[in-house]
N, C-alpha and C. Protein backbone atom coordinates (compact mmCIF):
# COMPACT_ATOMS: atom_id res chain seq x y z
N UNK A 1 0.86 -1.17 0.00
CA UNK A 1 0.00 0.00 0.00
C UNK A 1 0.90 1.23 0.00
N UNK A 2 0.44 1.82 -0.74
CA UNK A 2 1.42 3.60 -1.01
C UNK A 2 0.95 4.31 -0.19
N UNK A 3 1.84 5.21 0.37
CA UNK A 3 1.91 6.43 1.21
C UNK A 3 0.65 7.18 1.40
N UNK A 4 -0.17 7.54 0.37
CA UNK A 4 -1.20 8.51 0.04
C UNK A 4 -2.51 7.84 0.05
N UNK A 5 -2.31 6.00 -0.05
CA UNK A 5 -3.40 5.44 0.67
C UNK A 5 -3.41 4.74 1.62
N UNK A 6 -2.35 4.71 2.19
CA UNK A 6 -2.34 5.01 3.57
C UNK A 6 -3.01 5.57 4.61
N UNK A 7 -2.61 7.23 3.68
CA UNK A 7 -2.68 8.18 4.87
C UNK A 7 -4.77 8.49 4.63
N UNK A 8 -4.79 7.83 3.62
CA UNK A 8 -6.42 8.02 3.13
C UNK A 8 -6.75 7.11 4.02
N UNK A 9 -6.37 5.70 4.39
CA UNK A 9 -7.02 4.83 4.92
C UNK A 9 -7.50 5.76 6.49
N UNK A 10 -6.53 6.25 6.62
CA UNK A 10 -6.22 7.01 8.48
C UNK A 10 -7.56 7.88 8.56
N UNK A 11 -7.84 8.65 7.22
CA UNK A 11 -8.31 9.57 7.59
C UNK A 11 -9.73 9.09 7.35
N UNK A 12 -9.75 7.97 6.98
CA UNK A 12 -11.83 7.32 6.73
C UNK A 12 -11.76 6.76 7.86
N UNK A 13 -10.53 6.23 8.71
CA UNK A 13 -10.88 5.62 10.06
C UNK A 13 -11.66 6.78 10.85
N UNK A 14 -10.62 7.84 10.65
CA UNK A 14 -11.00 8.55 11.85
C UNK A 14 -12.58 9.00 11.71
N UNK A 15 -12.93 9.12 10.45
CA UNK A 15 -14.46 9.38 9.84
C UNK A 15 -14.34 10.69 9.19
N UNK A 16 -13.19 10.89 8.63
CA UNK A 16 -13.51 12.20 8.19
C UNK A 16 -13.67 11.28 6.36
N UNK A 17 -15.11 12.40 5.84
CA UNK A 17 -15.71 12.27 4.44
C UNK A 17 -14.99 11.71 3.61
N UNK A 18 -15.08 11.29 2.14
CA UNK A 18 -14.57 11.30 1.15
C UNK A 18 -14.13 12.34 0.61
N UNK A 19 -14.85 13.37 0.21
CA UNK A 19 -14.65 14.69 -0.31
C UNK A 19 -13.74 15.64 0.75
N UNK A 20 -13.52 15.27 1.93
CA UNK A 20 -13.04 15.74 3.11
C UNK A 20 -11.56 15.32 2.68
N UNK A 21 -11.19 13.62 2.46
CA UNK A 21 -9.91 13.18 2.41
C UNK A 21 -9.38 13.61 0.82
N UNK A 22 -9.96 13.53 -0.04
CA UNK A 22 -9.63 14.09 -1.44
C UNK A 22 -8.98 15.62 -1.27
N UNK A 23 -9.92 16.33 -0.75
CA UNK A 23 -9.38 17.66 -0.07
C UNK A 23 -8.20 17.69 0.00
N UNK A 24 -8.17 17.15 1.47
CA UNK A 24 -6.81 17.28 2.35
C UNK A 24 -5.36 16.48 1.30
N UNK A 25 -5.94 15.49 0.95
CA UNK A 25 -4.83 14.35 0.07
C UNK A 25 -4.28 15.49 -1.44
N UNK A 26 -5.37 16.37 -1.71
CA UNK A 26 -4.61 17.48 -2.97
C UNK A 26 -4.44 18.60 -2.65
N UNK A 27 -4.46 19.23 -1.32
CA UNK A 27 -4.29 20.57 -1.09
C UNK A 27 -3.35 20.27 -0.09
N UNK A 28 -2.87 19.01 0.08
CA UNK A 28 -1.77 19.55 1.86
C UNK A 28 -0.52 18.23 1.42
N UNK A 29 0.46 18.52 1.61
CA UNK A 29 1.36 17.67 1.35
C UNK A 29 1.40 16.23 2.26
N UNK A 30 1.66 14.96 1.81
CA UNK A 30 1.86 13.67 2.99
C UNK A 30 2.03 14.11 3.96
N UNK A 31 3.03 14.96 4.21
CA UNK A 31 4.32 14.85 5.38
C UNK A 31 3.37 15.73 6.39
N UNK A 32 2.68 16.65 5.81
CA UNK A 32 1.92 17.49 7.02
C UNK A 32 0.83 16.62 7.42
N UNK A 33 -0.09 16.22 6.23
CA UNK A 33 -0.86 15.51 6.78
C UNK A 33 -0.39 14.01 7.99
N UNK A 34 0.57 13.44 7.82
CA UNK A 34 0.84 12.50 7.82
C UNK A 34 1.37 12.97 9.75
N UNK A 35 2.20 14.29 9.95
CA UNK A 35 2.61 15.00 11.22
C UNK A 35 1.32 15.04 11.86
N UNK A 36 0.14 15.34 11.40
CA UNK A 36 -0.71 15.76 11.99
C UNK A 36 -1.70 14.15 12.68
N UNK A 37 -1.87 13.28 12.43
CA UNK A 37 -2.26 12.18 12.48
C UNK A 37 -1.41 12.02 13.55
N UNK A 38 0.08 11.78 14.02
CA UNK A 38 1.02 11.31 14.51
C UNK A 38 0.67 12.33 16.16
N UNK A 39 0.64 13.35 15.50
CA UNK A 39 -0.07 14.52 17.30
C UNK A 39 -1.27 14.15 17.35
N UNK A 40 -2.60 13.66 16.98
CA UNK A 40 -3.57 13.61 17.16
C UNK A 40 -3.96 12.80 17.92
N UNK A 41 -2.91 11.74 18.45
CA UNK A 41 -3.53 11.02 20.16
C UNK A 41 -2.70 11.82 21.34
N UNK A 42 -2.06 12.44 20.83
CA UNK A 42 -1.67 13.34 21.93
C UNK A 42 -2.73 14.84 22.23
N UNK A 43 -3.57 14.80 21.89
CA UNK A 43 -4.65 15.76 21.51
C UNK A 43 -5.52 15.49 23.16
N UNK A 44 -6.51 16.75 22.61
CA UNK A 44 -7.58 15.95 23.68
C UNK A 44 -9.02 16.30 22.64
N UNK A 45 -9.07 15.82 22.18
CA UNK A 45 -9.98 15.73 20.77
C UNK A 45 -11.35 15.55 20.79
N UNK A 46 -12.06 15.99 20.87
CA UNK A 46 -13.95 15.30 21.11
C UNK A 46 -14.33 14.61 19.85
N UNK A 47 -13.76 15.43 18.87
CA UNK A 47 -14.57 14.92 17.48
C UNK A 47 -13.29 14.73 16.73
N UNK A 48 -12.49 13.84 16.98
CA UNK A 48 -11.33 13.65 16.09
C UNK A 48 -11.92 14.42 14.56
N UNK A 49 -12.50 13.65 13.83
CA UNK A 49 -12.59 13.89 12.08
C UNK A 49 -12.77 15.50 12.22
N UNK A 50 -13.30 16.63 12.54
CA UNK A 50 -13.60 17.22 12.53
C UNK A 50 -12.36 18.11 12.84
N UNK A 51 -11.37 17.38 14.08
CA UNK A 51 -10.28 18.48 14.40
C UNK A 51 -9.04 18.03 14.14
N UNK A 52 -9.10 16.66 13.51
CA UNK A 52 -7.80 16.46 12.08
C UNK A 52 -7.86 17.38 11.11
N UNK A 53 -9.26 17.60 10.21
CA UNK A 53 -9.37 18.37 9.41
C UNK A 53 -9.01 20.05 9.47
N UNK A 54 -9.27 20.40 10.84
CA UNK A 54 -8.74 21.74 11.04
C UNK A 54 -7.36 21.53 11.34
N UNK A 55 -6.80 20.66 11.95
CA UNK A 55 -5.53 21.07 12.50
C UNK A 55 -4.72 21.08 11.37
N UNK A 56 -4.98 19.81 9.95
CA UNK A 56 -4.29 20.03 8.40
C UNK A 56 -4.21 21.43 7.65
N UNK A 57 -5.76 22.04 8.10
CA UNK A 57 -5.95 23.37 7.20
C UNK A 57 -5.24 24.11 7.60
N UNK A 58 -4.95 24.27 9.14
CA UNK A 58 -4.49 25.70 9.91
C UNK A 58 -2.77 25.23 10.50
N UNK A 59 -2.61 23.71 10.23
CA UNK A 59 -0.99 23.77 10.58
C UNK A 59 -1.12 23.68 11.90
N UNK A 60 -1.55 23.19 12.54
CA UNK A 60 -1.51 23.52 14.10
C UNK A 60 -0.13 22.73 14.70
N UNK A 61 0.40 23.56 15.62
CA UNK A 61 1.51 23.45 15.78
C UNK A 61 1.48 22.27 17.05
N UNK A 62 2.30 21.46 17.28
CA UNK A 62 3.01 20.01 18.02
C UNK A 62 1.75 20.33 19.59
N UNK A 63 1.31 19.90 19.82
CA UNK A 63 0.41 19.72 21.25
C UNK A 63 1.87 19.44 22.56
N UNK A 64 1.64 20.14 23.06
CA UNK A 64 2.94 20.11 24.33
C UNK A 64 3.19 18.47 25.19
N UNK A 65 1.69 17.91 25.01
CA UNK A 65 2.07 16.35 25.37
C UNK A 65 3.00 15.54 24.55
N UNK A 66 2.87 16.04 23.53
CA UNK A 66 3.71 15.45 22.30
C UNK A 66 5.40 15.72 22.83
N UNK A 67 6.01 16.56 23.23
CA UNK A 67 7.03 17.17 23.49
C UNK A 67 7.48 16.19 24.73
N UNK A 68 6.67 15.93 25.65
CA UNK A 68 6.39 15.34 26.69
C UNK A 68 6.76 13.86 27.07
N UNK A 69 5.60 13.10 26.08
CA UNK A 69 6.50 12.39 25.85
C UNK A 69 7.50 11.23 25.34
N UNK A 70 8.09 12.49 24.07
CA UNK A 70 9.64 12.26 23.46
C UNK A 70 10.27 12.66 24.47
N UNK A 71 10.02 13.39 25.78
CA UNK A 71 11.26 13.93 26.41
C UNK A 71 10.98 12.58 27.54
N UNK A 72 10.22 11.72 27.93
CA UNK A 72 9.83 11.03 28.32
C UNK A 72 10.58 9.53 28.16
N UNK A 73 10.57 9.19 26.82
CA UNK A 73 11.12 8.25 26.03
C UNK A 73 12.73 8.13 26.19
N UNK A 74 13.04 10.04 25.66
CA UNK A 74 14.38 9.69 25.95
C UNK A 74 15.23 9.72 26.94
N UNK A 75 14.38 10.00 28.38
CA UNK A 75 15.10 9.96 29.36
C UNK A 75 14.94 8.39 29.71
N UNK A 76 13.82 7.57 29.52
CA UNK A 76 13.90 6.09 29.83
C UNK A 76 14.99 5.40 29.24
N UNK A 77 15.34 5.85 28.06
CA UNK A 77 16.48 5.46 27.02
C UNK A 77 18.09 5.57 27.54
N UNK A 78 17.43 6.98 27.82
CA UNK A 78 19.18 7.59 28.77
C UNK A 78 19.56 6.68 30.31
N UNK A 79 18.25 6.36 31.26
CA UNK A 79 18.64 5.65 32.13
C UNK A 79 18.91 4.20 31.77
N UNK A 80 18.52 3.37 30.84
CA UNK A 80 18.12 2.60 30.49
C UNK A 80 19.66 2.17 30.17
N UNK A 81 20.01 3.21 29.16
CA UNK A 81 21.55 2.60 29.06
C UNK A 81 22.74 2.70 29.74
N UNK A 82 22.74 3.75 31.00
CA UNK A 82 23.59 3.81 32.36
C UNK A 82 23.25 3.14 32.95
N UNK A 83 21.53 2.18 33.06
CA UNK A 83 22.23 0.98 33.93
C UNK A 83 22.70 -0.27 33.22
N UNK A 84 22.16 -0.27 32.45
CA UNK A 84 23.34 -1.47 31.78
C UNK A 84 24.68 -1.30 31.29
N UNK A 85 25.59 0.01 31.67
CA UNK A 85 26.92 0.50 31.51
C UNK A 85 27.23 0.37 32.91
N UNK A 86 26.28 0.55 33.76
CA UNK A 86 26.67 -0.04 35.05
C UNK A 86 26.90 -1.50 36.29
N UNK A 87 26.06 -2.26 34.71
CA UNK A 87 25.74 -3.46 35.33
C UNK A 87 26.65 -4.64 34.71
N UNK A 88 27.14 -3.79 33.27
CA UNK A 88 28.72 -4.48 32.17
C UNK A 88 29.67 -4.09 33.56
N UNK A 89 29.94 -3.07 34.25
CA UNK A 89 31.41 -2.60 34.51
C UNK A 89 31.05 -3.76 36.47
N UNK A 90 30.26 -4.04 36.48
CA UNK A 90 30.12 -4.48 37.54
C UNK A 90 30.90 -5.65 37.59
N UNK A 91 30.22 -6.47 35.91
CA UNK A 91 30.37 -8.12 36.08
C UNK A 91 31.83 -8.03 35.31
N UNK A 92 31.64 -7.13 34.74
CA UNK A 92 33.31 -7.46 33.77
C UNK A 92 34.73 -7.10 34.91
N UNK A 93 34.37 -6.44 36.61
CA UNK A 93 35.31 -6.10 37.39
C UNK A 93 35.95 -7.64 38.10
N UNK A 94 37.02 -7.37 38.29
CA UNK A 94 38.13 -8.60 39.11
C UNK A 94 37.15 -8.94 40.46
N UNK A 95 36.42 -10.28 41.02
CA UNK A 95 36.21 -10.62 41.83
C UNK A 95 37.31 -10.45 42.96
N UNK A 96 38.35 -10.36 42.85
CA UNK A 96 39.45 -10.42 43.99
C UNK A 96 39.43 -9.27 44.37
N UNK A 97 39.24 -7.65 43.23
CA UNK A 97 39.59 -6.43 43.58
C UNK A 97 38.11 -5.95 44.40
N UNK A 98 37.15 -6.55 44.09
CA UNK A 98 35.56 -6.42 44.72
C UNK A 98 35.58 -6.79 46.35
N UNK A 99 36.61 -7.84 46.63
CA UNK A 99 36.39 -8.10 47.43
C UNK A 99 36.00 -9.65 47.80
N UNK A 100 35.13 -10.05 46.93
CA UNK A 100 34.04 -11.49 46.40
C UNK A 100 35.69 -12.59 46.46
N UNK A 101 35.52 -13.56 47.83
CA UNK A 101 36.95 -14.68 48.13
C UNK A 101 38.09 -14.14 48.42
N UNK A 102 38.10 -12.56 48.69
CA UNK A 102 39.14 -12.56 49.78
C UNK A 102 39.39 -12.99 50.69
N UNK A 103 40.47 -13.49 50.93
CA UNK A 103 40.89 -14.10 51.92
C UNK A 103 40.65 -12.82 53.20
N UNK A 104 40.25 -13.34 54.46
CA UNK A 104 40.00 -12.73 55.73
C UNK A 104 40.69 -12.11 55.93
N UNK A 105 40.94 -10.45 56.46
CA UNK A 105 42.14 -9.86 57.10
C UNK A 105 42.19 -10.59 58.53
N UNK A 106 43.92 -10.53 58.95
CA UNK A 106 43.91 -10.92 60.21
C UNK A 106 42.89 -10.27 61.55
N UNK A 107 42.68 -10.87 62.23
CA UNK A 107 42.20 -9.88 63.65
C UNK A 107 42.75 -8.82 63.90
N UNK A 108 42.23 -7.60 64.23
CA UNK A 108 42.51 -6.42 64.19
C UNK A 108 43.60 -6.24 65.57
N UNK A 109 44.16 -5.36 65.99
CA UNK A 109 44.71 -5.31 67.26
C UNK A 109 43.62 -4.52 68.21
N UNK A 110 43.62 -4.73 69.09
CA UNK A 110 42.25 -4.24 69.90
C UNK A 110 42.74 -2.82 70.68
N UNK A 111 44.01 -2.55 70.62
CA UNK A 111 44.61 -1.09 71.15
C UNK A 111 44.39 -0.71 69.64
N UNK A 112 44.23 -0.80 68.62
CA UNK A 112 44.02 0.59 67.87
C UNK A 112 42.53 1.06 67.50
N UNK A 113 41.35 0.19 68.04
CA UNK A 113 40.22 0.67 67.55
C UNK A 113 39.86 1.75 68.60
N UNK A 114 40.10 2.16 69.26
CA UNK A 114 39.43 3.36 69.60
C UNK A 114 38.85 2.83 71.00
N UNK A 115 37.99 3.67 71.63
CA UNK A 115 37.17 3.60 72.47
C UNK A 115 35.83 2.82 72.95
N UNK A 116 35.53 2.86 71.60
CA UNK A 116 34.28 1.41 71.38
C UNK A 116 34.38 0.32 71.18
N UNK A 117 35.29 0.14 70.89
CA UNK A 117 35.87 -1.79 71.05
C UNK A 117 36.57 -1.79 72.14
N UNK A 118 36.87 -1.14 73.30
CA UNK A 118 37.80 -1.02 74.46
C UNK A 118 36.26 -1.55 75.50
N UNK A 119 36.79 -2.36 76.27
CA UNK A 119 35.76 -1.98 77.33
C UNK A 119 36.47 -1.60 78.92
N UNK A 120 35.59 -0.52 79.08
CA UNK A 120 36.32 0.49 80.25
C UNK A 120 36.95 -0.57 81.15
N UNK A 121 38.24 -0.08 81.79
CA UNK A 121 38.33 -0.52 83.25
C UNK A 121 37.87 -0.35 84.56
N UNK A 122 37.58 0.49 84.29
CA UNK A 122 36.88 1.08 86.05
C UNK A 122 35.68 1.19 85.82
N UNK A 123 34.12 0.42 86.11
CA UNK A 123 32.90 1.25 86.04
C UNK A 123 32.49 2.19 86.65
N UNK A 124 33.39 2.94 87.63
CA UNK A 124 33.49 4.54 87.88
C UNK A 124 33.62 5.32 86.55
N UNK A 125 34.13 4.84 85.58
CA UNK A 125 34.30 5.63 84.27
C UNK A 125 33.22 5.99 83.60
N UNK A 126 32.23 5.11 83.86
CA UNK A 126 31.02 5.37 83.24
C UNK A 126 30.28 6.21 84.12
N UNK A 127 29.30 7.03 83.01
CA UNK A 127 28.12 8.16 83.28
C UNK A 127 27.03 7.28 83.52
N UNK A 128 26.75 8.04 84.52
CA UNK A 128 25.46 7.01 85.06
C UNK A 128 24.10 7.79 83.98
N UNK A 129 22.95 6.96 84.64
CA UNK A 129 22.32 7.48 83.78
C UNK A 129 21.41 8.97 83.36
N UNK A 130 21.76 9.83 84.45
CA UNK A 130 20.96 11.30 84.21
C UNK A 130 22.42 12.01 83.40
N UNK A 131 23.26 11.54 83.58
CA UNK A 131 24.79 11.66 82.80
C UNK A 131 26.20 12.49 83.96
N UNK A 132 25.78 12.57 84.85
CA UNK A 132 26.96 12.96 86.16
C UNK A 132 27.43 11.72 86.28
N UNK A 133 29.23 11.48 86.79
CA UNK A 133 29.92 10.41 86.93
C UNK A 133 29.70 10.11 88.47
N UNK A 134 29.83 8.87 88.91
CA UNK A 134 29.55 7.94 89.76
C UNK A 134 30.43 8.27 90.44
C-alpha cells in the first residue's frame, strides 16, 4: 500500500468524508498531513474527524504532550543505558579487587580501635544514667 493510501485509509478511520480526504490528500502535502495524524492522540480531541481536518488546514503546531512524551522516552532510554553500563562494569570487574573470596584480614589489634571496642576498666568511668559520673 502507497503512502497517500495510507494516509487516506487514516483519515476514513477517523471518519472524516470522502470529499473531506480528497481535499486534504490534494491541497496539503503527505508529510503534514501524515505529522498531523502522529499529534492527534496526543490531543484531547472530542470529534477527532472534525479536528484532524482543522488542525491540516491551519498547521496547528506540536500539542505540548507530544514534546512530553519524546522527552519522556528519551530519558527512559538515557537511564536505560547507564544501567546497563553499570551493570557491564560491575560483572566485567576482578572478583578479587571487589572483594568477592578474599581471603580474611587478620584480627585487628584491639589497642588501635578506639574507644568502642575497648571496654572500660573502672565502672566509675562510666556516666550514670541522668549523665553525672559515679
Amino acid at each position: 500500500m502507497d503512502r497517500k493510501t495510507r494516509l487516506a485509509v487514516e483519515l476514513y478511520k477517523l471518519g472524516v468524508s470522502k470529499d473531506g480526504v480528497v481535499e486534504l490528500l490534494s491541497q496539503f502535502s503527505e508529510d503534514e498531513i501524515e505529522q498531523q495524524l502522529i499529534y492527534l492522540p496526543y490531543r484531547k480531541a472530542k470529534r477527532q474527524e472534525a479536528f484532524i481536518v482543522d488542525a491540516i488546514r491551519k498547521s496547528y503546531s506540536p500539542p505540548k504532550e507530544y514534546y512530553y512524551a519524546q522527552t519522556k522516552a528519551d530519558l527512559a532510554a538515557a537511564f536505560d543505558a547507564v544501567d546497563q553500563g553499570s551493570q557491564r562494569a560491575v560483572r566485567q570487574g576482578d572478583p578479587q579487587s571487589q572483594g568477592y573470596g578474599a581471603e580474611d584480614s587478620p584480627d585487628p589489634d584491639q589497642a588501635n580501635l578506639g574507644l568502642a571496642a575497648r571496654q572500660p576498666d573502672d565502672p566509675a568511668d562510666l556516666p550514670d544514667f541522668d549523665g553525672s559520673l559515679r
